[in-house]
N, C-alpha and C. Protein backbone atom coordinates (compact mmCIF):
# COMPACT_ATOMS: atom_id res chain seq x y z
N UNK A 1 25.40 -2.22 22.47
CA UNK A 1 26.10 -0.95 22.38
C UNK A 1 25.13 0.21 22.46
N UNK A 2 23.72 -0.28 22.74
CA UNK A 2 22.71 1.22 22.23
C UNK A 2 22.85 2.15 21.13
N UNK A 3 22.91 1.74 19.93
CA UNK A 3 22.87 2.56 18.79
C UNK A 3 21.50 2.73 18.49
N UNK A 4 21.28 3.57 18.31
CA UNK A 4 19.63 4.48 17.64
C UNK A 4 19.89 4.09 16.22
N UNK A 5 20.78 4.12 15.54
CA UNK A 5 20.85 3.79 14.25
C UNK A 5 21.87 2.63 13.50
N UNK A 6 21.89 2.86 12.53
CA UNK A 6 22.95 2.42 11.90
C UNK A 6 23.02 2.33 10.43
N UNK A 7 24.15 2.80 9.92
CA UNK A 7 23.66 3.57 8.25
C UNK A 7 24.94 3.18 7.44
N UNK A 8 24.23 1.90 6.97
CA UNK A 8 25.39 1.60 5.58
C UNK A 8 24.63 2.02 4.28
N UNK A 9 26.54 2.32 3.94
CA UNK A 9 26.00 3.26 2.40
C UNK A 9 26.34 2.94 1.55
N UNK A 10 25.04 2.18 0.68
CA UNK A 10 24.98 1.37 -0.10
C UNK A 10 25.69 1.40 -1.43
N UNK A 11 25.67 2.35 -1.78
CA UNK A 11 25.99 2.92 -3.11
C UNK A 11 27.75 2.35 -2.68
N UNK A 12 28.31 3.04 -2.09
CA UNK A 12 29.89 3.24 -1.57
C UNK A 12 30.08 1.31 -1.55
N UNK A 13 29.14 0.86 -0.17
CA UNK A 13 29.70 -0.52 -0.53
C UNK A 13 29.85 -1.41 -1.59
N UNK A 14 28.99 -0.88 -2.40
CA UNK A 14 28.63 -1.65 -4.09
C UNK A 14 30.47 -1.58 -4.57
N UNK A 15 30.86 0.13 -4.25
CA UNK A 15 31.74 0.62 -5.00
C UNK A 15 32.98 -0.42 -4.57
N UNK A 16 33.21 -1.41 -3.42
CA UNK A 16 34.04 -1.41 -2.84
C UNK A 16 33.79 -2.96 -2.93
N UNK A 17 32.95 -3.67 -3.76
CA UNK A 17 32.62 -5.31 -3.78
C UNK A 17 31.65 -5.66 -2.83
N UNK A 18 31.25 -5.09 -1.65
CA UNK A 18 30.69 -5.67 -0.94
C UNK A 18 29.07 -5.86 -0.84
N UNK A 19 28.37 -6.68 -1.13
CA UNK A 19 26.63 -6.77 -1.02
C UNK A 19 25.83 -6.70 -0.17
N UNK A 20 25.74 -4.94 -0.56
CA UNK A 20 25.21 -4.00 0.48
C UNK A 20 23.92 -4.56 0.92
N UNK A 21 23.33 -5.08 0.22
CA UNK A 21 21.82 -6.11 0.36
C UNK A 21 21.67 -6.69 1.48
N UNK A 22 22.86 -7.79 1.36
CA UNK A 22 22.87 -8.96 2.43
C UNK A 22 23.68 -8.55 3.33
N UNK A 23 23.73 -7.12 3.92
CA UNK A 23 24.53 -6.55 4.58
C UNK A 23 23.29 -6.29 5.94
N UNK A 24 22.50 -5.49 4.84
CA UNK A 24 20.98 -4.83 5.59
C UNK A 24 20.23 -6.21 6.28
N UNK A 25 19.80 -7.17 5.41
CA UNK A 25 19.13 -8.03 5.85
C UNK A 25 19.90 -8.77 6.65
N UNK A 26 21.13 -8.53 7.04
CA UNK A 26 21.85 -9.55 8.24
C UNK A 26 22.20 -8.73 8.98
N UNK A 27 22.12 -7.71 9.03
CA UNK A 27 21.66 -6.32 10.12
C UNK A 27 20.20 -6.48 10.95
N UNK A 28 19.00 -6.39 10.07
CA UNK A 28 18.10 -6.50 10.39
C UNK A 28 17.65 -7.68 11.26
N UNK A 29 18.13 -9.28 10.68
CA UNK A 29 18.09 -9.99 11.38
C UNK A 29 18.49 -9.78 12.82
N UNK A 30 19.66 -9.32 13.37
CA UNK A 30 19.87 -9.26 14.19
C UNK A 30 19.22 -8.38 15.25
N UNK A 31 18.83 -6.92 14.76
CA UNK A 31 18.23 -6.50 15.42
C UNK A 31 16.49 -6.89 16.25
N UNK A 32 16.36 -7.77 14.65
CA UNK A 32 14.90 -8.15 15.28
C UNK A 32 15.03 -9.25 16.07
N UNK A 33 16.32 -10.31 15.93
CA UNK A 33 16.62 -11.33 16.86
C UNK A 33 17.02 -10.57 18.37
N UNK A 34 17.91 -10.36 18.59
CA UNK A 34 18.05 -9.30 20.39
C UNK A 34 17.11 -8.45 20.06
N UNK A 35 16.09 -7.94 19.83
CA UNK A 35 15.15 -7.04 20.02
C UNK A 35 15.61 -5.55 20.30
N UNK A 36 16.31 -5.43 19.65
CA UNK A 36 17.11 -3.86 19.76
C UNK A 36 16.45 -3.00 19.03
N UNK A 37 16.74 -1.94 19.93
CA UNK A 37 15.69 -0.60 19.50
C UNK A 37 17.03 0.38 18.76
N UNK A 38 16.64 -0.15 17.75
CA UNK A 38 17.94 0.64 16.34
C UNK A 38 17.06 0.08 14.73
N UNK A 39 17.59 1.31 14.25
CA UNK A 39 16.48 1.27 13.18
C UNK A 39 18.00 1.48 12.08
N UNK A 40 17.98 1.31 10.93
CA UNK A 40 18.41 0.52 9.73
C UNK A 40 18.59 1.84 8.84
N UNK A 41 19.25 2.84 8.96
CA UNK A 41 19.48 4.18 7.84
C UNK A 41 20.00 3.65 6.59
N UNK A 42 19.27 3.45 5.20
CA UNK A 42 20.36 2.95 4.19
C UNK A 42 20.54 4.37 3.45
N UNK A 43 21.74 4.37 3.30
CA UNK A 43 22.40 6.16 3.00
C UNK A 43 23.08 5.90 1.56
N UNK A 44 23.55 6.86 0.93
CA UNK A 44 24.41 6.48 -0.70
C UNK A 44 23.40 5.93 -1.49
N UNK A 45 22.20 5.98 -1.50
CA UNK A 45 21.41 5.60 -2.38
C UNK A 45 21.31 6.36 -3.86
N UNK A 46 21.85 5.46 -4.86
CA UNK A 46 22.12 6.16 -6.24
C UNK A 46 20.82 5.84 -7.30
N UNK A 47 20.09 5.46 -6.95
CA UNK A 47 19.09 4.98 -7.97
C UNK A 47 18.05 4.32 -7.55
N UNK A 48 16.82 3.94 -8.28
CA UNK A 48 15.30 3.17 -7.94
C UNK A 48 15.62 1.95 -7.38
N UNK A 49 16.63 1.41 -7.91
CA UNK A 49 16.61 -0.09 -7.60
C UNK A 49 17.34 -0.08 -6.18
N UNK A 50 18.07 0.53 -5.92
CA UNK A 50 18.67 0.82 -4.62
C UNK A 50 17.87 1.02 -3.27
N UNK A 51 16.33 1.62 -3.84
CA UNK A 51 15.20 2.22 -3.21
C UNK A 51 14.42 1.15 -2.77
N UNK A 52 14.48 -0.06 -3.93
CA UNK A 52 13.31 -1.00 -3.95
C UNK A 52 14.10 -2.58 -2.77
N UNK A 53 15.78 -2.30 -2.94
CA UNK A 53 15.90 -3.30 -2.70
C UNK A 53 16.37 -3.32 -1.35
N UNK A 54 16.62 -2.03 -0.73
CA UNK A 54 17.08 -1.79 0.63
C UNK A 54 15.68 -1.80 1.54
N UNK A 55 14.29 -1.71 0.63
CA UNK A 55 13.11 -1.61 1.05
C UNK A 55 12.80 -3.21 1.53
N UNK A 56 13.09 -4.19 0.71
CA UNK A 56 12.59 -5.71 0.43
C UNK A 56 13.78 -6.15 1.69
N UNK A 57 15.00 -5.71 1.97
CA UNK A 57 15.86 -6.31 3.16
C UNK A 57 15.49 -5.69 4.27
N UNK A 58 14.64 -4.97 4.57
CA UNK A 58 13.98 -4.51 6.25
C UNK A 58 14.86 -3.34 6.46
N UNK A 59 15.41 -2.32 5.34
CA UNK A 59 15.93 -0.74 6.33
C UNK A 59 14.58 -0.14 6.25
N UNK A 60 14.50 0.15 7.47
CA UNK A 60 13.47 1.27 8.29
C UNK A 60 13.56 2.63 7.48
N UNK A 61 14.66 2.91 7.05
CA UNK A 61 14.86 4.69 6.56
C UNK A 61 15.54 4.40 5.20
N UNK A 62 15.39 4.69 4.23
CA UNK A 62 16.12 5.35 3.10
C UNK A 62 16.46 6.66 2.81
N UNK A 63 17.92 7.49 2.95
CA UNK A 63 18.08 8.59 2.59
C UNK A 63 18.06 8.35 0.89
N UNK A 64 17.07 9.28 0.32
CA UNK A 64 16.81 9.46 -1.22
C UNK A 64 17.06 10.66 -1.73
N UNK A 65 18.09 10.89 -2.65
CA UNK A 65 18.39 11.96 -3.56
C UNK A 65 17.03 12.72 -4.31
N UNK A 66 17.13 13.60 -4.31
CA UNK A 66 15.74 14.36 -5.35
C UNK A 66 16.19 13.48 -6.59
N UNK A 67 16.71 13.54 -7.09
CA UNK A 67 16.84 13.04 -8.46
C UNK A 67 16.15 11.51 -8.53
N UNK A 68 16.32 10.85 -7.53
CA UNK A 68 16.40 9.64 -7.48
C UNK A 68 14.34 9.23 -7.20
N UNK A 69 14.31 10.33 -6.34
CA UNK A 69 13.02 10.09 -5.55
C UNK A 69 11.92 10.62 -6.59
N UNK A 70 12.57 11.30 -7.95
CA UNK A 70 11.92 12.51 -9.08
C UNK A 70 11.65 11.03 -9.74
N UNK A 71 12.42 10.09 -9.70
CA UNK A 71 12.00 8.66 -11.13
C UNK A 71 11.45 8.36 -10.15
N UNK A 72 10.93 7.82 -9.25
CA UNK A 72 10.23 6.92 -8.53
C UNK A 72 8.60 6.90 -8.61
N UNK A 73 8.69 8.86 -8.52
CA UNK A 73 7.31 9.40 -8.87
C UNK A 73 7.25 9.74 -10.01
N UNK A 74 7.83 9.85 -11.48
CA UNK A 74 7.33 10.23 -12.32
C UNK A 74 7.53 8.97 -13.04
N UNK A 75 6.78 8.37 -13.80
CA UNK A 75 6.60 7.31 -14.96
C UNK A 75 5.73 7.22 -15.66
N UNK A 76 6.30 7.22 -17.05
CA UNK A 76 4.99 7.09 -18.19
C UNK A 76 3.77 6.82 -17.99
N UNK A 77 3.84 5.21 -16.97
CA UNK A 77 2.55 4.68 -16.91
C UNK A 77 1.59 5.48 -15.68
N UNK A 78 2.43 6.28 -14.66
CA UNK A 78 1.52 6.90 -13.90
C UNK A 78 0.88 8.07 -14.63
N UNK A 79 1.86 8.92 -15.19
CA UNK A 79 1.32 10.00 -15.48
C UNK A 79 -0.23 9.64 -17.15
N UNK A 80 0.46 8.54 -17.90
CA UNK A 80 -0.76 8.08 -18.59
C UNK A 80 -1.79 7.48 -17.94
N UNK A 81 -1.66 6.79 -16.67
CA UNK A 81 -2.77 6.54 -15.65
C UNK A 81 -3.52 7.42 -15.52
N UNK A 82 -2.92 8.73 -14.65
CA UNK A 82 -3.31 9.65 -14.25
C UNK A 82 -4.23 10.70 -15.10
N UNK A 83 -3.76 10.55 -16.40
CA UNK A 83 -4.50 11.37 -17.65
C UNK A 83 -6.07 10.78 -17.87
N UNK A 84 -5.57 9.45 -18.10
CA UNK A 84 -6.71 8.56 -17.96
C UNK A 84 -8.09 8.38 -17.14
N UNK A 85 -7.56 8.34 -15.69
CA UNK A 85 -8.43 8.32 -14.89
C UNK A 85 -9.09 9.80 -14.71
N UNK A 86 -8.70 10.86 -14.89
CA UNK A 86 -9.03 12.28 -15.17
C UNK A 86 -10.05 12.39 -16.14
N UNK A 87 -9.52 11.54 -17.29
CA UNK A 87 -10.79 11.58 -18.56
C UNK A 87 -12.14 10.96 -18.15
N UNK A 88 -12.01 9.71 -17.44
CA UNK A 88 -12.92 8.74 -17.48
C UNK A 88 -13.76 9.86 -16.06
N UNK A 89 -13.14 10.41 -15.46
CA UNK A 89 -14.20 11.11 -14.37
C UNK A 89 -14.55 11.73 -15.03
N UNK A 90 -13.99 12.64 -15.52
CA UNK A 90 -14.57 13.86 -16.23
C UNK A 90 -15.85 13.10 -16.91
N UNK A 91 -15.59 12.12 -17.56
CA UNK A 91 -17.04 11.79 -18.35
C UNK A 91 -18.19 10.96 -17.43
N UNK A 92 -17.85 10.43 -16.32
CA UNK A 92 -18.93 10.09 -15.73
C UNK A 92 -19.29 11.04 -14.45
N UNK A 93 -18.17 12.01 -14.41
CA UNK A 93 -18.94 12.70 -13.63
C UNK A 93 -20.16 13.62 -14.43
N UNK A 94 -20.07 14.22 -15.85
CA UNK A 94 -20.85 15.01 -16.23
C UNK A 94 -22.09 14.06 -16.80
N UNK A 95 -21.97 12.63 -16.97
CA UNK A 95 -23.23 11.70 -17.48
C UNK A 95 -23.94 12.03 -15.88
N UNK A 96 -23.36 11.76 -14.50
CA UNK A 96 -23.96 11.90 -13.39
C UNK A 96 -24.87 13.54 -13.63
N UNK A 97 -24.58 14.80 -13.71
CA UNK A 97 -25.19 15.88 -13.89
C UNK A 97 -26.22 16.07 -14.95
């Protein structure tokens, strides 16, 4: 059919019984089986796990909410990473001087 895309929305199919998951990855299969040049939009994305798991079934694109894409990047352990690794330069950079 030549579609450039194709965009199931995940969130909506959840809403409606259907496993939007094994929806993507039997999408994907196909495309990579006929070798079709169409790439995988997963759209309705309500949350991280939605992010992680439309990622692990082969969609090419995730449309991501700010809200959604705001938890992905902010977490305790990064931002205590991040504090962390700040301290530990700070002190070997000034033992280096």
């Amino acid at each position: 059919a030549g579609a450039t895309f194709i965009s199931p929305f995940v969130g909506r199919l959840e809403d409606i019984g259907t496993d939007a998951y094994q929806l993507i990855s039997d999408l994907r299969e196909i495309i990579d089986f006929y070798g079709f040049d169409t790439e995988i939009i997963a759209a309705s994305i309500r949350n991280t796990v939605h992010v992680e798991n439309v990622a692990k079934r082969g969609a090419h694109i995730a449309t991501i909410p700010d809200a959604v894409f705001d938890k992905m990047t902010k977490h305790p352990l990064t931002t205590s990473g991040i504090k962390n690794f700040t301290k530990d330069w700070e002190t070997f950079k000034n033992k280096v001087e």
